[in-house]
Each structure stands twice: as structure tokens, then as C-alpha cells.
PDB file of N, CA and C in Angstrom:
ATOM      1  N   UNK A   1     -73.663  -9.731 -47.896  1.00  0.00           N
ATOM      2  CA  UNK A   1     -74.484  -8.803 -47.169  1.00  0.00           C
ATOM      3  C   UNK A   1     -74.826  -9.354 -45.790  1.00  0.00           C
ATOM      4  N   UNK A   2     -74.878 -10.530 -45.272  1.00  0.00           N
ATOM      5  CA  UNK A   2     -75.414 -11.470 -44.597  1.00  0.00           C
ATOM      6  C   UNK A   2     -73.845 -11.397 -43.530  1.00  0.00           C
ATOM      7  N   UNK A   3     -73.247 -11.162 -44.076  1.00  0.00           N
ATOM      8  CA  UNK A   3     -71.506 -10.909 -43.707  1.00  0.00           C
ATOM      9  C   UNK A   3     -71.316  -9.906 -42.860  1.00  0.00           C
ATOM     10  N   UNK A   4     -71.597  -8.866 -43.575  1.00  0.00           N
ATOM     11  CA  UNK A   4     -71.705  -7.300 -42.748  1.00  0.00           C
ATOM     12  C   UNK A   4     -72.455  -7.358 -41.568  1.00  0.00           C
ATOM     13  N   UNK A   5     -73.506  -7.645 -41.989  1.00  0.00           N
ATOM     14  CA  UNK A   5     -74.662  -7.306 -40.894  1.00  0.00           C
ATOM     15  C   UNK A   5     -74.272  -8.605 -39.717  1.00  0.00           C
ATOM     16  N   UNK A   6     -73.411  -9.366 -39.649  1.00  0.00           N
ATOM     17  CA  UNK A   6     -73.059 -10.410 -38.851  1.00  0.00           C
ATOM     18  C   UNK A   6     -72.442  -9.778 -38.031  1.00  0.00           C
ATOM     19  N   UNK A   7     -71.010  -9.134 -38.732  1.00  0.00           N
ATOM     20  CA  UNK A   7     -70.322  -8.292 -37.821  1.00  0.00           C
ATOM     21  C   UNK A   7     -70.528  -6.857 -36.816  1.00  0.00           C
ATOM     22  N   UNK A   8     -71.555  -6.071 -37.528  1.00  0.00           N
ATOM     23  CA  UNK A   8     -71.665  -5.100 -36.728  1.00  0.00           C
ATOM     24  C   UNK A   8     -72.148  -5.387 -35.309  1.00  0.00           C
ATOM     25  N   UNK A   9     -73.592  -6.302 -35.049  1.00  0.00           N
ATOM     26  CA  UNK A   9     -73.212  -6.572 -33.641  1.00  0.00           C
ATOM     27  C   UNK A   9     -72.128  -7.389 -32.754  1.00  0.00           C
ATOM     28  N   UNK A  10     -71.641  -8.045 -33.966  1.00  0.00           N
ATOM     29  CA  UNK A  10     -70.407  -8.484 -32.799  1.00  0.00           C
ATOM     30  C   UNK A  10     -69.843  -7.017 -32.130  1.00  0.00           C
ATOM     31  N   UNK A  11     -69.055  -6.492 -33.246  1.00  0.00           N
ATOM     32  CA  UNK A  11     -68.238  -5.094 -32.950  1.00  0.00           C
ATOM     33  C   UNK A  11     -68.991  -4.724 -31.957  1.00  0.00           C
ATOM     34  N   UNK A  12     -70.104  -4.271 -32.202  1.00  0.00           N
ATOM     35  CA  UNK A  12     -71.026  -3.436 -30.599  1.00  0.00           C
ATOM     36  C   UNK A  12     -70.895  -4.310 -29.098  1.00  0.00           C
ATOM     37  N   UNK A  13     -71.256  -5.241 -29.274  1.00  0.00           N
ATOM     38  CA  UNK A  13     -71.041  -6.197 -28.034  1.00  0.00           C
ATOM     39  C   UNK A  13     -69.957  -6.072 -27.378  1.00  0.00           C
ATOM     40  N   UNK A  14     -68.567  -6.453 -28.411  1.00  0.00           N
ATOM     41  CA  UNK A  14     -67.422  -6.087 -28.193  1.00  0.00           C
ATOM     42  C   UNK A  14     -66.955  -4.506 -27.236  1.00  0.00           C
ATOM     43  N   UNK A  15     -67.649  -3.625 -28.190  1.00  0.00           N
ATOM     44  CA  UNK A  15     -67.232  -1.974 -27.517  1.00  0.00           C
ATOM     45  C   UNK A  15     -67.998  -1.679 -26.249  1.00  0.00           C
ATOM     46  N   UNK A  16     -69.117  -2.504 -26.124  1.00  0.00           N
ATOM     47  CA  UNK A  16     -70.171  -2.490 -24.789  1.00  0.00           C
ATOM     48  C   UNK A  16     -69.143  -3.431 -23.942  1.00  0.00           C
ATOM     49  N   UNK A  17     -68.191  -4.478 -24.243  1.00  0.00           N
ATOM     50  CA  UNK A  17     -67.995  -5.085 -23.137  1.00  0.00           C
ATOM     51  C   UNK A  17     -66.845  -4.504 -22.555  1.00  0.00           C
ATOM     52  N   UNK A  18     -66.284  -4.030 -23.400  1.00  0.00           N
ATOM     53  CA  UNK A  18     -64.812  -2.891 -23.044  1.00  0.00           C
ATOM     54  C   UNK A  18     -65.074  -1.721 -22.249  1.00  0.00           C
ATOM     55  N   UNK A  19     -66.422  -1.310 -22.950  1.00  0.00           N
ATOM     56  CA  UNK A  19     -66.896  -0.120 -21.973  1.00  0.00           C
ATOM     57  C   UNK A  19     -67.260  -0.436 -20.495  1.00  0.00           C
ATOM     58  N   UNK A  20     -67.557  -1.391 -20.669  1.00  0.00           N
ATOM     59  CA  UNK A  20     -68.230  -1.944 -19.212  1.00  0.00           C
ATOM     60  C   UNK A  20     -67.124  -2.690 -18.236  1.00  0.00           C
ATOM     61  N   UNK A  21     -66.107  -3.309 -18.928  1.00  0.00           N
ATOM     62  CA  UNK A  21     -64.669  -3.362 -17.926  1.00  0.00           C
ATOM     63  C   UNK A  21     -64.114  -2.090 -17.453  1.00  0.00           C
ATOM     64  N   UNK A  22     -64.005  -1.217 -18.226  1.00  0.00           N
ATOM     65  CA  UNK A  22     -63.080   0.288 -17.883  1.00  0.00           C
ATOM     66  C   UNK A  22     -63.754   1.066 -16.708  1.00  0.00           C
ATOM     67  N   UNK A  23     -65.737   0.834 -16.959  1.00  0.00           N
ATOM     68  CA  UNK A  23     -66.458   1.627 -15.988  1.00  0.00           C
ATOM     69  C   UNK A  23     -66.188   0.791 -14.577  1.00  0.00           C
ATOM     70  N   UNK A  24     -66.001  -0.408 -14.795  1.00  0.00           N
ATOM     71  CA  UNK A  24     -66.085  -1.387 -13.541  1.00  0.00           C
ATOM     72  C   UNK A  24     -64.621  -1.360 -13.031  1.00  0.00           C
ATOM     73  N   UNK A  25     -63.361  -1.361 -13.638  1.00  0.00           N
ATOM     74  CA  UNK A  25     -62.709  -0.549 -13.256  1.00  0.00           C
ATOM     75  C   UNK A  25     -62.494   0.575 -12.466  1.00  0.00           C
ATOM     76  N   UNK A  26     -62.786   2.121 -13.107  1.00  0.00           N
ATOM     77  CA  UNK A  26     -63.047   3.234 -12.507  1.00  0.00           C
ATOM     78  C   UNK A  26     -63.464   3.025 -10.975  1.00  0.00           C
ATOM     79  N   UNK A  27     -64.903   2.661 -11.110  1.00  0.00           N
ATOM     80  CA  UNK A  27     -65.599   2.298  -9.860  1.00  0.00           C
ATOM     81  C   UNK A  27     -64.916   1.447  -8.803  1.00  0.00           C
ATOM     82  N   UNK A  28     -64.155   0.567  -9.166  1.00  0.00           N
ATOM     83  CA  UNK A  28     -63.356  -0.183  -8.144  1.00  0.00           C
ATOM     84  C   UNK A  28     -62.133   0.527  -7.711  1.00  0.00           C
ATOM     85  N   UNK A  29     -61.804   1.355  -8.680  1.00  0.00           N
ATOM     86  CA  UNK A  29     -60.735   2.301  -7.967  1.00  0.00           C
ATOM     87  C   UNK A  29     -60.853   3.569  -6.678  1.00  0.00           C
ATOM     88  N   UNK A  30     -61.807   3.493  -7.273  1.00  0.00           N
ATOM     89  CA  UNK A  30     -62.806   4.958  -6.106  1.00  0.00           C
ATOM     90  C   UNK A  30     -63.277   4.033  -5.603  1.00  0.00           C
ATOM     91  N   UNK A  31     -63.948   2.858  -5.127  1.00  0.00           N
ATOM     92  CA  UNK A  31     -64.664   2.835  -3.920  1.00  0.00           C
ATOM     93  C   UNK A  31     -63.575   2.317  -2.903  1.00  0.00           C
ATOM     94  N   UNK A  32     -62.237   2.000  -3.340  1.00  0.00           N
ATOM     95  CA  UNK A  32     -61.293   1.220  -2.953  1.00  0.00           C
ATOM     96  C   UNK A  32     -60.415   2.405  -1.841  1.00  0.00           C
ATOM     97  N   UNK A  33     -60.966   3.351  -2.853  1.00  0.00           N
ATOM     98  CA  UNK A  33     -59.782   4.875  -1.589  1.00  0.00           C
ATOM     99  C   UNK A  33     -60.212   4.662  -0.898  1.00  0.00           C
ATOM    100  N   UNK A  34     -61.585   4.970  -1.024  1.00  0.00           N
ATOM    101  CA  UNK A  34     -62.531   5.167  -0.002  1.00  0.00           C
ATOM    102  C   UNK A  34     -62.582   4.425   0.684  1.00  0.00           C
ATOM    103  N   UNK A  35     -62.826   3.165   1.577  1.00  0.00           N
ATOM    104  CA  UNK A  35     -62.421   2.262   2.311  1.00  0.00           C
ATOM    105  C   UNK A  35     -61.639   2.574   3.389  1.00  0.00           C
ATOM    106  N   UNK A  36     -62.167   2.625   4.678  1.00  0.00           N
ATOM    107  CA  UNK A  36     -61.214   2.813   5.809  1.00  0.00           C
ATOM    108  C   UNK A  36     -59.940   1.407   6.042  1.00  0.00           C
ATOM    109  N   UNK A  37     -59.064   1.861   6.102  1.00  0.00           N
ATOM    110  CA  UNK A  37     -58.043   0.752   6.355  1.00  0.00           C
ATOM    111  C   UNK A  37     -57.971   0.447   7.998  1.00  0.00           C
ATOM    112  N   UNK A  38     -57.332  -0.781   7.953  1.00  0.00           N
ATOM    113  CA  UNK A  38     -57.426  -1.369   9.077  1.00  0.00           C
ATOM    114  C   UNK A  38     -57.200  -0.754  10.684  1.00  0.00           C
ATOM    115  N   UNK A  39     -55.960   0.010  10.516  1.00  0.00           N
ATOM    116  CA  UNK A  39     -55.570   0.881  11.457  1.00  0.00           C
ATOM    117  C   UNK A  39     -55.468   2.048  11.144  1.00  0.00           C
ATOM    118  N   UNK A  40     -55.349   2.953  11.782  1.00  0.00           N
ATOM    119  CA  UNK A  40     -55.315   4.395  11.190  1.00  0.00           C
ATOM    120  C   UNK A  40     -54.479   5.021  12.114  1.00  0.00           C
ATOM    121  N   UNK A  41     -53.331   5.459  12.270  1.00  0.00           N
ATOM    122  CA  UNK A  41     -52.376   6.648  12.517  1.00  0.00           C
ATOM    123  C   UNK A  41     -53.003   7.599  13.420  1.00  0.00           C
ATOM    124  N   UNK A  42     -52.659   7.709  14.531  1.00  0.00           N
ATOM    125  CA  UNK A  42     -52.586   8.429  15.419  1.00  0.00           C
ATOM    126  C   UNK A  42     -52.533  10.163  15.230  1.00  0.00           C
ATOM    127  N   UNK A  43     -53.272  11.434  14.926  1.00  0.00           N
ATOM    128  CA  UNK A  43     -52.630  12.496  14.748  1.00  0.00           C
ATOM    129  C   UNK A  43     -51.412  12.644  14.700  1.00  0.00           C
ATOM    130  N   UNK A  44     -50.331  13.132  14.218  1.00  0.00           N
ATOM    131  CA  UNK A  44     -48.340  13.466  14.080  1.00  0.00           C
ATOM    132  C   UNK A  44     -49.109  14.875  15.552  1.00  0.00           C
ATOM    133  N   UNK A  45     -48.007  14.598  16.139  1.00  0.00           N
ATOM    134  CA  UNK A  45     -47.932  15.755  17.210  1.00  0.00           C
ATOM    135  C   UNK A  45     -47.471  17.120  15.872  1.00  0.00           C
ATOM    136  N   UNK A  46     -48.023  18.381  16.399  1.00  0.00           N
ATOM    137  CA  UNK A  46     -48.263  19.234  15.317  1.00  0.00           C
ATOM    138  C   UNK A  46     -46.736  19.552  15.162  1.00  0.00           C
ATOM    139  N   UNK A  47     -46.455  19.949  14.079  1.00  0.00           N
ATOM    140  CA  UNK A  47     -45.557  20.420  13.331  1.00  0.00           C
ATOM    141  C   UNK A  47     -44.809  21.798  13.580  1.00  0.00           C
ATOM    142  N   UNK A  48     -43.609  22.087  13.961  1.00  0.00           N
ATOM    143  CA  UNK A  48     -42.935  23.141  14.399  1.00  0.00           C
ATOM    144  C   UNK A  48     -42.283  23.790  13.427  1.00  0.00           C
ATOM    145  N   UNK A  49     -42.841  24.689  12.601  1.00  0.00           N
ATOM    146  CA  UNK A  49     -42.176  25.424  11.990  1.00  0.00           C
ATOM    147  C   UNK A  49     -42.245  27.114  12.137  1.00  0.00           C
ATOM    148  N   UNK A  50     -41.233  27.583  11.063  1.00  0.00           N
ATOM    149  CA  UNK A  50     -40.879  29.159  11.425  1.00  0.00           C
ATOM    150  C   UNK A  50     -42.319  30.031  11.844  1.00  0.00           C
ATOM    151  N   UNK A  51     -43.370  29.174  11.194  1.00  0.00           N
ATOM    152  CA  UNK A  51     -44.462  30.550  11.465  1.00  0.00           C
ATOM    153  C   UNK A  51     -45.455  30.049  12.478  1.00  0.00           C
ATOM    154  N   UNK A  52     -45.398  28.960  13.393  1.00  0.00           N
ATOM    155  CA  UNK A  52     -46.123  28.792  14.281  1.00  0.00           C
ATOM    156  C   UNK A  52     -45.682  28.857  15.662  1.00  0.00           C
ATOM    157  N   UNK A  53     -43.673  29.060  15.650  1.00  0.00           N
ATOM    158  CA  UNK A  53     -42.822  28.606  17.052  1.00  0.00           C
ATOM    159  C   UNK A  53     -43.382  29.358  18.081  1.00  0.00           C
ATOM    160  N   UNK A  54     -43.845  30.446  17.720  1.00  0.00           N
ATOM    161  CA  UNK A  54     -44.473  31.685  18.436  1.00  0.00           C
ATOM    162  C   UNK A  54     -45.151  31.407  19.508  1.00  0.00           C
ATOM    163  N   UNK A  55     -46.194  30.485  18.849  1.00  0.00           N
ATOM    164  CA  UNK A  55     -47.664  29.813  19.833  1.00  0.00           C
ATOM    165  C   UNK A  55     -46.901  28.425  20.460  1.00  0.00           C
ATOM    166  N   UNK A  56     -46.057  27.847  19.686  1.00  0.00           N
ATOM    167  CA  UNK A  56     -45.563  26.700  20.430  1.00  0.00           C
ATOM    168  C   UNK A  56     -45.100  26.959  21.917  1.00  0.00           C
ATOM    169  N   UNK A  57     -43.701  27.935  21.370  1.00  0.00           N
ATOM    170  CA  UNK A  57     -42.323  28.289  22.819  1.00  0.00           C
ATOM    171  C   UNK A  57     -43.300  29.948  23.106  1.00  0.00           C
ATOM    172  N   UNK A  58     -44.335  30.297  23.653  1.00  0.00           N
ATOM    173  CA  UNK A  58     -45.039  31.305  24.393  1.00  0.00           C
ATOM    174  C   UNK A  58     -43.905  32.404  24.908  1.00  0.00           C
ATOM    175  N   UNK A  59     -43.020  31.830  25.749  1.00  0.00           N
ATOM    176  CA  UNK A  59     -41.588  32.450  26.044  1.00  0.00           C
ATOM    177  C   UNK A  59     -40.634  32.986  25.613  1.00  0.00           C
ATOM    178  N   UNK A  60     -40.598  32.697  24.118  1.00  0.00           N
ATOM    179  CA  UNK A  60     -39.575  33.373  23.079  1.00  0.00           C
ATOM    180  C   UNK A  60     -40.581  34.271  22.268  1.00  0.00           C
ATOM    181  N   UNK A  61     -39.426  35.601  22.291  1.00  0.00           N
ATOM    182  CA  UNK A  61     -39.871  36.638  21.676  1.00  0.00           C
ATOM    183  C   UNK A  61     -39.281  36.574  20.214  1.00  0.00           C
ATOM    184  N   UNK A  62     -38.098  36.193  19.953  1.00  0.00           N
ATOM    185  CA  UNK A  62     -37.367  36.280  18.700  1.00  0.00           C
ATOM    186  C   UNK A  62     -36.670  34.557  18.279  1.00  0.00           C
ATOM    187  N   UNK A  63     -36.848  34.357  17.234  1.00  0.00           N
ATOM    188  CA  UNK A  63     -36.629  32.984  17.068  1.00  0.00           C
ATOM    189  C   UNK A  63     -36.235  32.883  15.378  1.00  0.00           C
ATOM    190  N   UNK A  64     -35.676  31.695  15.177  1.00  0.00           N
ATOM    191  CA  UNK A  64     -34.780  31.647  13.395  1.00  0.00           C
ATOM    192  C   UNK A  64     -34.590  30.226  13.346  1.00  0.00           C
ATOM    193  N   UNK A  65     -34.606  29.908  12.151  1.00  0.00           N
ATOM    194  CA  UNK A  65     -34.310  28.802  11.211  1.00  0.00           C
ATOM    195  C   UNK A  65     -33.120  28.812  10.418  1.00  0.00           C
ATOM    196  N   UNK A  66     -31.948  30.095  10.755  1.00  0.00           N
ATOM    197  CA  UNK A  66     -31.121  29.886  10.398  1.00  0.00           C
ATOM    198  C   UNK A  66     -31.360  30.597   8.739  1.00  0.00           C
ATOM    199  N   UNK A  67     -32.114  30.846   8.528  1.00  0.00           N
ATOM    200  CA  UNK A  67     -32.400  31.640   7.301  1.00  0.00           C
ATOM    201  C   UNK A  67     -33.215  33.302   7.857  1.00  0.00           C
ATOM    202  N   UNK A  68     -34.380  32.909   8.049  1.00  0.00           N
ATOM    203  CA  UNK A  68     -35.003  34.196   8.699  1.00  0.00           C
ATOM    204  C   UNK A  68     -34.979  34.308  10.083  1.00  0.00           C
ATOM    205  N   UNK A  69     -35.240  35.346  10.825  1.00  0.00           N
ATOM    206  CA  UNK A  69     -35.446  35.428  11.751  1.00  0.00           C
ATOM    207  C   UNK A  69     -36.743  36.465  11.928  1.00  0.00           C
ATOM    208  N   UNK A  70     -37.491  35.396  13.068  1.00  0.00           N
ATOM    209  CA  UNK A  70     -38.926  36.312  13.048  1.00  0.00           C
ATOM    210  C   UNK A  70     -39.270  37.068  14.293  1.00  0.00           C
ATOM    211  N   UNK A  71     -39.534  38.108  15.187  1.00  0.00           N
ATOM    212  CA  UNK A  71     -40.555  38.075  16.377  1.00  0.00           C
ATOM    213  C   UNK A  71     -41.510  38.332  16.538  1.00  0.00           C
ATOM    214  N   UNK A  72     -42.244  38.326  17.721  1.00  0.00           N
ATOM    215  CA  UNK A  72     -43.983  38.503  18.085  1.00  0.00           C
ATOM    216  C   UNK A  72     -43.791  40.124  16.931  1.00  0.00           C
ATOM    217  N   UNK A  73     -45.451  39.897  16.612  1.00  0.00           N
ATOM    218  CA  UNK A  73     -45.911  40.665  15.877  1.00  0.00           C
ATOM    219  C   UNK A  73     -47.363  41.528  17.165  1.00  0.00           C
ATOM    220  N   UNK A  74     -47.853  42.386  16.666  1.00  0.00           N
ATOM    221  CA  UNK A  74     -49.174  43.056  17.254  1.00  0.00           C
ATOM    222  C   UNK A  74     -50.253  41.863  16.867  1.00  0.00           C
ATOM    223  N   UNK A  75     -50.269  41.422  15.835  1.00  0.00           N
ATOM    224  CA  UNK A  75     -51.567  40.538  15.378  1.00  0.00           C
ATOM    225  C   UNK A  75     -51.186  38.938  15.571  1.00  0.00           C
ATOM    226  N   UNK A  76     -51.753  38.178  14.841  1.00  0.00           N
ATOM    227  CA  UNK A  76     -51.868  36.664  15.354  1.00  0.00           C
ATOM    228  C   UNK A  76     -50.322  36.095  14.336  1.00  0.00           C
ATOM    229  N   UNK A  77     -49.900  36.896  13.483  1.00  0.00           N
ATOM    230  CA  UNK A  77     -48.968  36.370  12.870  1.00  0.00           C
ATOM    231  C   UNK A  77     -47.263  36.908  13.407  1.00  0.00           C
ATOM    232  N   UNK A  78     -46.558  36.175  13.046  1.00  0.00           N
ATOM    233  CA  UNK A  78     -45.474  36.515  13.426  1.00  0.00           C
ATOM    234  C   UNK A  78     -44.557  37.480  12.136  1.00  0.00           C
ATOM    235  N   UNK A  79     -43.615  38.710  12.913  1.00  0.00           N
ATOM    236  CA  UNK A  79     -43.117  39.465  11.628  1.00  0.00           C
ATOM    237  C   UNK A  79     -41.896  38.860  11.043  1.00  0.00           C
ATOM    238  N   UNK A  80     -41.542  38.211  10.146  1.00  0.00           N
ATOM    239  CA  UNK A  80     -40.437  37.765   9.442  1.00  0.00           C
ATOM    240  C   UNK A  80     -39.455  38.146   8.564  1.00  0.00           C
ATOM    241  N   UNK A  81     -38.530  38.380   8.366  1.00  0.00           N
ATOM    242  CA  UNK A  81     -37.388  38.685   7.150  1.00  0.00           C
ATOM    243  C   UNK A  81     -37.793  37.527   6.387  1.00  0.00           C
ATOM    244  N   UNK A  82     -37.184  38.120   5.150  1.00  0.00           N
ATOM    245  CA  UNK A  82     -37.455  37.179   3.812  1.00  0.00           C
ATOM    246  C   UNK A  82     -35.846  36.659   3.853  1.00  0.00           C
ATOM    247  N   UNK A  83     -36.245  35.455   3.670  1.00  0.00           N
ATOM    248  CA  UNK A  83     -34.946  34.475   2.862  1.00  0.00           C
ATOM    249  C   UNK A  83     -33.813  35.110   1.733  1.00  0.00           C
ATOM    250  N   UNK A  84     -32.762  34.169   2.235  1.00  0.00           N
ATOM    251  CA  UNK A  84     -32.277  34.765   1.206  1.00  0.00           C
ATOM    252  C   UNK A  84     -31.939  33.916   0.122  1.00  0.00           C
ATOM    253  N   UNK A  85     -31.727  33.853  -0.952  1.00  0.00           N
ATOM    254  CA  UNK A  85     -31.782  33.524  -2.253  1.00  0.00           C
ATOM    255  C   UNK A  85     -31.320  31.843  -2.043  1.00  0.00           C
ATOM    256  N   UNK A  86     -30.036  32.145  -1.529  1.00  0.00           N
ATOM    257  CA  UNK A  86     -29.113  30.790  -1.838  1.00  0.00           C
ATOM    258  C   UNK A  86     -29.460  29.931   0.113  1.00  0.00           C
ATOM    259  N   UNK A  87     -29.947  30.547   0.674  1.00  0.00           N
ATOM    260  CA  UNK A  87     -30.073  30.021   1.977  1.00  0.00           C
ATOM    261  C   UNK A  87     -30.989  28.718   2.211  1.00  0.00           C
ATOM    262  N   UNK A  88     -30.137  27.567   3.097  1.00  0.00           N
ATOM    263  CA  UNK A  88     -31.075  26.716   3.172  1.00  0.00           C
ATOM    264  C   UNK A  88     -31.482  26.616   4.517  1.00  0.00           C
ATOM    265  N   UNK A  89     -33.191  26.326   4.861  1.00  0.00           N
ATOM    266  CA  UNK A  89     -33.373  26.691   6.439  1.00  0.00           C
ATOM    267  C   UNK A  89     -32.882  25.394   6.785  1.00  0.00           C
ATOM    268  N   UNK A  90     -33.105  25.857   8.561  1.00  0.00           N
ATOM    269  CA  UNK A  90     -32.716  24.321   8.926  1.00  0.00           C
ATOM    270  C   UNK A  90     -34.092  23.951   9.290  1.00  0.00           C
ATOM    271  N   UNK A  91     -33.913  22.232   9.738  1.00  0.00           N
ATOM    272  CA  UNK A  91     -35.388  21.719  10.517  1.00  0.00           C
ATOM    273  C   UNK A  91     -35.758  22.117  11.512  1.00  0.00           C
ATOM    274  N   UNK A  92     -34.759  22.539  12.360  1.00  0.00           N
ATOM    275  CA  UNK A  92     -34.864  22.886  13.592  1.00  0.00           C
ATOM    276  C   UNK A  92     -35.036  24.418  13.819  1.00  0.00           C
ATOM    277  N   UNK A  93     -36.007  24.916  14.260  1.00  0.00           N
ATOM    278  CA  UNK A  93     -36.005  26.580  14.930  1.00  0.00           C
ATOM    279  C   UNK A  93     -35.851  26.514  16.002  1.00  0.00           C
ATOM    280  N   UNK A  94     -35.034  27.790  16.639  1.00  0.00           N
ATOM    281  CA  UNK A  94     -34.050  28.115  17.755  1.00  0.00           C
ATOM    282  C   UNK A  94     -34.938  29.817  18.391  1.00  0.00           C
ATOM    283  N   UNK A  95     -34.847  29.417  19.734  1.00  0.00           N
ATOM    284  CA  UNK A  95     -34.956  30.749  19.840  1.00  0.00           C
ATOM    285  C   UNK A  95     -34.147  31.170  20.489  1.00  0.00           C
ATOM    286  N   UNK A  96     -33.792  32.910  20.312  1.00  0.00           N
ATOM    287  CA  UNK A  96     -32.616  33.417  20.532  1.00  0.00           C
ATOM    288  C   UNK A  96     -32.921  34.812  21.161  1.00  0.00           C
ATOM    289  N   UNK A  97     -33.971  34.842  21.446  1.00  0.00           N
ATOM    290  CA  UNK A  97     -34.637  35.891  22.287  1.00  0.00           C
ATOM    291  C   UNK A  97     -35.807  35.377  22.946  1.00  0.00           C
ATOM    292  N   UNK A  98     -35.470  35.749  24.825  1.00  0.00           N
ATOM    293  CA  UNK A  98     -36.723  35.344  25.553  1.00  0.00           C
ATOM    294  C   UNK A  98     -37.518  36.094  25.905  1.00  0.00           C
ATOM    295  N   UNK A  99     -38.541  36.447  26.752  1.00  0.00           N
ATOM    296  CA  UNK A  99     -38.962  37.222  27.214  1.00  0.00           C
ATOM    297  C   UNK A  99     -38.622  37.510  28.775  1.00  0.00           C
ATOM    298  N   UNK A 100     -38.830  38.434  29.098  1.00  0.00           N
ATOM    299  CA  UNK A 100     -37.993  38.450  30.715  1.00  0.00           C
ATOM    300  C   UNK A 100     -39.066  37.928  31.878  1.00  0.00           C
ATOM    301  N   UNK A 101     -38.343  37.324  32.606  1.00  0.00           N
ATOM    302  CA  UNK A 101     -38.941  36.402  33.882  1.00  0.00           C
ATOM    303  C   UNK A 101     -40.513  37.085  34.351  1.00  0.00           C
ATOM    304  N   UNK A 102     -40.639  38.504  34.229  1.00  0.00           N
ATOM    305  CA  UNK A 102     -41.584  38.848  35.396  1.00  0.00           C
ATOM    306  C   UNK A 102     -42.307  39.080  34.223  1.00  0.00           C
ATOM    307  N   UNK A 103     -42.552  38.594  32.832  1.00  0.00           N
ATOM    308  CA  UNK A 103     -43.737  38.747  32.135  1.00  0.00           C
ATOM    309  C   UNK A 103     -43.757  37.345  31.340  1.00  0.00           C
ATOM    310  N   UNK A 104     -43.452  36.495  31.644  1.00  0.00           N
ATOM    311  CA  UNK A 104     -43.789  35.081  31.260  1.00  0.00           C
ATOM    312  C   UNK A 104     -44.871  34.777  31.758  1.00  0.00           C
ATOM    313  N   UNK A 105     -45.780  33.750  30.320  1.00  0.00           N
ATOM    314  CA  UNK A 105     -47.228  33.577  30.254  1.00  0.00           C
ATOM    315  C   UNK A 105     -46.810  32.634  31.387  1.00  0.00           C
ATOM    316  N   UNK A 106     -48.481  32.277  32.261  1.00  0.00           N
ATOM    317  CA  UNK A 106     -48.504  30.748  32.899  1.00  0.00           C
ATOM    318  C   UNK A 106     -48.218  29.489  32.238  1.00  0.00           C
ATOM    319  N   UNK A 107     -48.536  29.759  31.102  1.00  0.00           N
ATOM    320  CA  UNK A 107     -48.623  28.106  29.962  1.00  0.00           C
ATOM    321  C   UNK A 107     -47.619  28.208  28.923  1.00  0.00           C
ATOM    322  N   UNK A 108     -46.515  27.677  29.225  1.00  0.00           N
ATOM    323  CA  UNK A 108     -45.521  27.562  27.738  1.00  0.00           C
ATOM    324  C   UNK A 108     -45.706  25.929  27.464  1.00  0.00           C
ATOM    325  N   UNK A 109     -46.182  26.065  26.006  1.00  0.00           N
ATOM    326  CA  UNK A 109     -45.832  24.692  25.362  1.00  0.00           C
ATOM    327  C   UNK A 109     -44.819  24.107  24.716  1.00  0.00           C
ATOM    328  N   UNK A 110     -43.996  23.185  24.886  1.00  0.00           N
ATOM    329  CA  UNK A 110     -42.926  22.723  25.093  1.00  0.00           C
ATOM    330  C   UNK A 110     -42.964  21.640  23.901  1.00  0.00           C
TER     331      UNK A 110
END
């Protein structure tokens, strides 16, 4: 009887000390993201894809990825064809329609 009752607080001690590595764990994993690193990355100059070329190249009215082709819309978005099934775009968008000389904005971004 003297036997039993020996072991149960071991066992508890035991499951308290396991519990208390895993929490100390946890916690070192999260405060560790969190941590600003030494240097930090510069913004990526923004990203050129099919649905922003619009605002990028100001000057092109019609533009493609080789899969869709989109132009200026009335609203802030551009109007697009849908893909087609087996088509792969490219990285690069092209434009293939400009706008004509005597109505080009002052500011094209390049």
C-alpha cells in the first residue's frame, strides 16, 4: 500500500514536468516568429500582373498574357476573357493596343 501511494506522485510530477516542457516549448516557438530579424527586405517593386498592367503601362488600352486578353474597363477593374482550359499564361504581359498620341495621360509608369 505504501507502494502505490509512492508512485502516484512520482507519475504526477512526471506529467507536470512534460506538461511544462511542451508549454515552454509552444511559447518559445511563438515568441521566436515574432522577433524582428536582423535585416529586413526592402519592399519587391510591385508585381505586374494581368489585372493591374492597366494602372502600371497608363498608355495601353489592350494588353495579354498570352492566355487572356484584357482592356480598360468604365470602372477601376479591367474587362478580361476567361482562360482557356489547357492554356498556360506567360510571366510576362504585353501590350498590344495603345492609346493614340493626342490622348496620352501625363504620367505613364514604366
Amino acid at each position: 500500500m505504501n507502494d502505490g501511494a509512492q508512485r502516484e506522485p512520482d507519475m504526477t510530477l512526471r506529467l507536470r514536468s512534460i506538461a511544462s516542457a511542451v508549454s515552454l516549448g509552444f511559447l518559445t516557438t511563438l515568441t521566436s516568429s515574432q522577433e524582428p530579424t536582423g535585416q529586413q527586405d526592402p519592399p519587391a517593386a510591385r508585381e505586374v500582373n494581368i489585372f493591374n498592367y492597366g494602372d502600371v503601362d497608363k498608355t495601353c488600352l489592350r494588353w495579354t498574357d498570352g492566355c487572356r486578353n484584357c482592356s480598360r474597363g468604365t470602372g477601376p477593374m479591367p474587362i478580361c476573357g476567361n482562360i482557356g482550359i489547357a492554356c498556360q499564361p506567360q510571366d510576362k504581359v504585353t501590350c498590344f493596343g495603345r492609346a493614340p498620341e493626342s490622348t496620352k495621360p501625363e504620367e505613364t509608369k514604366q
